[in-house]
C-alpha atoms as a PDB file:
ATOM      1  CA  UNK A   1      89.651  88.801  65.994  1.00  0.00           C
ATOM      2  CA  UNK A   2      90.297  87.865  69.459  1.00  0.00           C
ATOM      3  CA  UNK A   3      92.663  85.078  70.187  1.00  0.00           C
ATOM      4  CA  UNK A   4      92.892  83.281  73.678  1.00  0.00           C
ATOM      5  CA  UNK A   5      94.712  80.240  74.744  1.00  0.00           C
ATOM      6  CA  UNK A   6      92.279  78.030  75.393  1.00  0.00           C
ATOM      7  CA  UNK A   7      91.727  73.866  76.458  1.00  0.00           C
ATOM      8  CA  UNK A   8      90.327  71.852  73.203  1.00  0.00           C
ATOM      9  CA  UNK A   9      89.324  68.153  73.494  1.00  0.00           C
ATOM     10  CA  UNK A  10      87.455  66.108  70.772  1.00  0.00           C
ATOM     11  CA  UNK A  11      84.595  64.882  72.029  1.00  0.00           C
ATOM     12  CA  UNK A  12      83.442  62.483  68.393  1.00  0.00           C
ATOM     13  CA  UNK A  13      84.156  59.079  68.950  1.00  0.00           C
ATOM     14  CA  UNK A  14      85.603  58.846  72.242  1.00  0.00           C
ATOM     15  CA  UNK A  15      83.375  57.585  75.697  1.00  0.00           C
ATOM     16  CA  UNK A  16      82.063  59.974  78.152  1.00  0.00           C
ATOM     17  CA  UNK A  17      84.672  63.071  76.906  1.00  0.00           C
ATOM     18  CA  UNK A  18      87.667  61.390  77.091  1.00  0.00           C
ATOM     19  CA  UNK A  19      89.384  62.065  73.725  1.00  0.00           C
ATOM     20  CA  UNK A  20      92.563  63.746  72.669  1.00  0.00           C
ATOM     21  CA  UNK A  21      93.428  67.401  74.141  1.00  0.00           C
ATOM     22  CA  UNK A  22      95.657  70.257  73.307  1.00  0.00           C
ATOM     23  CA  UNK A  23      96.195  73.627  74.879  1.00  0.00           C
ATOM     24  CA  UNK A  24      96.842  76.284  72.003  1.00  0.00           C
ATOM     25  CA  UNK A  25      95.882  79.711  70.544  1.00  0.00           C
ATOM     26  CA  UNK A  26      92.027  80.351  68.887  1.00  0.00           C
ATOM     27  CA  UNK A  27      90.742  82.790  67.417  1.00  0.00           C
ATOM     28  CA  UNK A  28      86.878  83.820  67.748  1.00  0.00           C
ATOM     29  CA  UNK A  29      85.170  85.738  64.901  1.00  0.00           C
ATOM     30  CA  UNK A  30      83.153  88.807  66.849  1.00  0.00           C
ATOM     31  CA  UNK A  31      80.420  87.109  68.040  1.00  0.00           C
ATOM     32  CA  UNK A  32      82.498  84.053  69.910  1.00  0.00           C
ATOM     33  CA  UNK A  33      80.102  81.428  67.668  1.00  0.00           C
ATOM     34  CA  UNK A  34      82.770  80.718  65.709  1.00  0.00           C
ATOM     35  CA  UNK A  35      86.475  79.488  66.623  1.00  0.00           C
ATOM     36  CA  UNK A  36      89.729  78.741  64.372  1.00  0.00           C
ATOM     37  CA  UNK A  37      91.720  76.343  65.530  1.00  0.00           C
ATOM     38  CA  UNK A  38      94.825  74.428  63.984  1.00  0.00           C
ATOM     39  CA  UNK A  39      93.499  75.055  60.390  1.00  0.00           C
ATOM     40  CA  UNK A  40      89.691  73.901  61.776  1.00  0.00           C
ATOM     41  CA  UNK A  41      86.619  76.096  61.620  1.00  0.00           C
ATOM     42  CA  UNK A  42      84.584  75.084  64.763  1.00  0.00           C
ATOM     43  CA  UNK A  43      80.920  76.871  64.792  1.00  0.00           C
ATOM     44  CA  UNK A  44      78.940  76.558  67.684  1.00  0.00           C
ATOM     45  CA  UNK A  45      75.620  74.818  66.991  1.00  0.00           C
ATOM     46  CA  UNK A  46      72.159  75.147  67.339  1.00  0.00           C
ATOM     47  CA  UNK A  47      71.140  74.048  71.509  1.00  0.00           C
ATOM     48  CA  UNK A  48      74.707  73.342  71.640  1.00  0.00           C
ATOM     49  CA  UNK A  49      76.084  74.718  75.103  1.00  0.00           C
ATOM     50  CA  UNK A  50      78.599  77.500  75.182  1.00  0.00           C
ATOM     51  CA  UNK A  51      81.529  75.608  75.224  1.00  0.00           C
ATOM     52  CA  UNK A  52      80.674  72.628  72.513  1.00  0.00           C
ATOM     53  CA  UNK A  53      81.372  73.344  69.169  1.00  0.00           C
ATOM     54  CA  UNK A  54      81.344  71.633  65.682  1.00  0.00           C
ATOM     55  CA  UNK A  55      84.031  71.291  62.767  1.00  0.00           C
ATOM     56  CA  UNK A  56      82.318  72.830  59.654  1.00  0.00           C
ATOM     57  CA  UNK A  57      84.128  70.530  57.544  1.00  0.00           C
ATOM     58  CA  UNK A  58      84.019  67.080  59.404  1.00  0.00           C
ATOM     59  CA  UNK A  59      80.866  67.299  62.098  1.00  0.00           C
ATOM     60  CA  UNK A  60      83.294  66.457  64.702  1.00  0.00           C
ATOM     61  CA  UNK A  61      82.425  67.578  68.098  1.00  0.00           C
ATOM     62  CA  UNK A  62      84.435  69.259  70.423  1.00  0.00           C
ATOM     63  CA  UNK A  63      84.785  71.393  73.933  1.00  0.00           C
ATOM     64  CA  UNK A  64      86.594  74.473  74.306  1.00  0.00           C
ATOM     65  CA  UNK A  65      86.841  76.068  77.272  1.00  0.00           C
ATOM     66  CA  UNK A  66      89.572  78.242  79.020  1.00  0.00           C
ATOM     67  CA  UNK A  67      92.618  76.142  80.704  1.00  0.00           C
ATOM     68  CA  UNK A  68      92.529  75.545  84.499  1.00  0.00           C
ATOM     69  CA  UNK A  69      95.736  76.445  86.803  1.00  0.00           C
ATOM     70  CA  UNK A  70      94.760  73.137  88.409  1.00  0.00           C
ATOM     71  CA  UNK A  71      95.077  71.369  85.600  1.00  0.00           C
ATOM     72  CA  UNK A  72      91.478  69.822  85.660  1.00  0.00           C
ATOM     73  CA  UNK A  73      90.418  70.822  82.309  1.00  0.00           C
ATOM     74  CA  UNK A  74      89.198  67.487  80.621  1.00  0.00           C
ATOM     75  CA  UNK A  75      85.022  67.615  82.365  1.00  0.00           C
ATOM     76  CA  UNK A  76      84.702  63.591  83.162  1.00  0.00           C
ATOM     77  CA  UNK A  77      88.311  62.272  83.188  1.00  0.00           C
ATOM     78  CA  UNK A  78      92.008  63.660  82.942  1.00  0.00           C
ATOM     79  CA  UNK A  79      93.614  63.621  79.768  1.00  0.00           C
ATOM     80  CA  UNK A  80      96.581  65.099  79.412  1.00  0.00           C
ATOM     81  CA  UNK A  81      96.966  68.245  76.483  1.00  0.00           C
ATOM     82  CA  UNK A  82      98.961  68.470  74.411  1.00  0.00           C
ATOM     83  CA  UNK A  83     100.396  71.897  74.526  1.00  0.00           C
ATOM     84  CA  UNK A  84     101.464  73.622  71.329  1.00  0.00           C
ATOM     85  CA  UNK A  85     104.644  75.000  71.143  1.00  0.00           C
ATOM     86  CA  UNK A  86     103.566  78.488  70.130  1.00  0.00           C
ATOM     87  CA  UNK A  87     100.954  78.310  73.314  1.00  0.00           C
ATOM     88  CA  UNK A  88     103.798  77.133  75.949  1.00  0.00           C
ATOM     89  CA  UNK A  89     105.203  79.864  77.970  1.00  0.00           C
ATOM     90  CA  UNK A  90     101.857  81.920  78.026  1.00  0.00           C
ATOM     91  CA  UNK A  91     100.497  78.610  79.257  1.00  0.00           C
ATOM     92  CA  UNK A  92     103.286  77.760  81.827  1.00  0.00           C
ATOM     93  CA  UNK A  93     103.142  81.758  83.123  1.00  0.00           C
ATOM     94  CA  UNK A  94      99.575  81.006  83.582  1.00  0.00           C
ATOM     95  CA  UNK A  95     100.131  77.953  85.727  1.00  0.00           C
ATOM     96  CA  UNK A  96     102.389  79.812  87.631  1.00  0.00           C
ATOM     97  CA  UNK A  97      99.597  82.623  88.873  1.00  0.00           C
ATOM     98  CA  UNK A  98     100.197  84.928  85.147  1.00  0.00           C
ATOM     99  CA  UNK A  99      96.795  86.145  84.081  1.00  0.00           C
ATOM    100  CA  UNK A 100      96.253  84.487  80.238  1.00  0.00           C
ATOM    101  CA  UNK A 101      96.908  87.112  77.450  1.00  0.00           C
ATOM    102  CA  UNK A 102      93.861  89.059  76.982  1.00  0.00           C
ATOM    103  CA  UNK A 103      92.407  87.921  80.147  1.00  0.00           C
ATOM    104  CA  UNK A 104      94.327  90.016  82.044  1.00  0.00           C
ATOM    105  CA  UNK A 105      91.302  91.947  83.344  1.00  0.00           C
ATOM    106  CA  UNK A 106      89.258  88.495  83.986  1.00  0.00           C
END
């Protein structure tokens, strides 16, 4: 399975996209509709956008998309991640101008 560091934010229950955040490692089954994620199963959705997906278990909503070097990840406000330990020096090489792991080619 692939597995990317990615930017998560839960977007049930929280105004215009402005709930919690983490940086951290997912794995995507082969097709990239489905993404694992801190013990989560996150599917995307029928007409949901590339990016949204849905917990399997809870029918909580949330956007996953690959971190920014600018730091603008969160799409209508800035929350800060939190970044999991695992995750952190990838992530910090990355702000620094490192290509992600398994992104090194784009």
């Amino acid at each position: 399975m692939p597995r990317r560091i990615m930017y998560v934010q839960l977007k049930t229950g929280h105004d215009t996209d402005q709930g919690p955040s983490w940086i951290g490692w997912i794995r995507f089954s082969k097709t990239w509709k489905t993404a694992y994620f801190r013990g989560r199963t996150l599917r995307r959705g029928p007409g949901m956008s590339d990016a949204n997906f849905q917990d399997v278990d809870t029918g909580e909503e949330f956007w996953v998309s690959g971190p920014k070097r600018d730091r603008t990840d969160g799409r209508y406000g800035r929350t800060e991640p939190e970044i999991d330990a695992d995750a952190r020096e990838a992530y910090e090489a990355f702000l620094l101008g490192s290509p992600l792991p398994g992104r090194e080619r784009g």
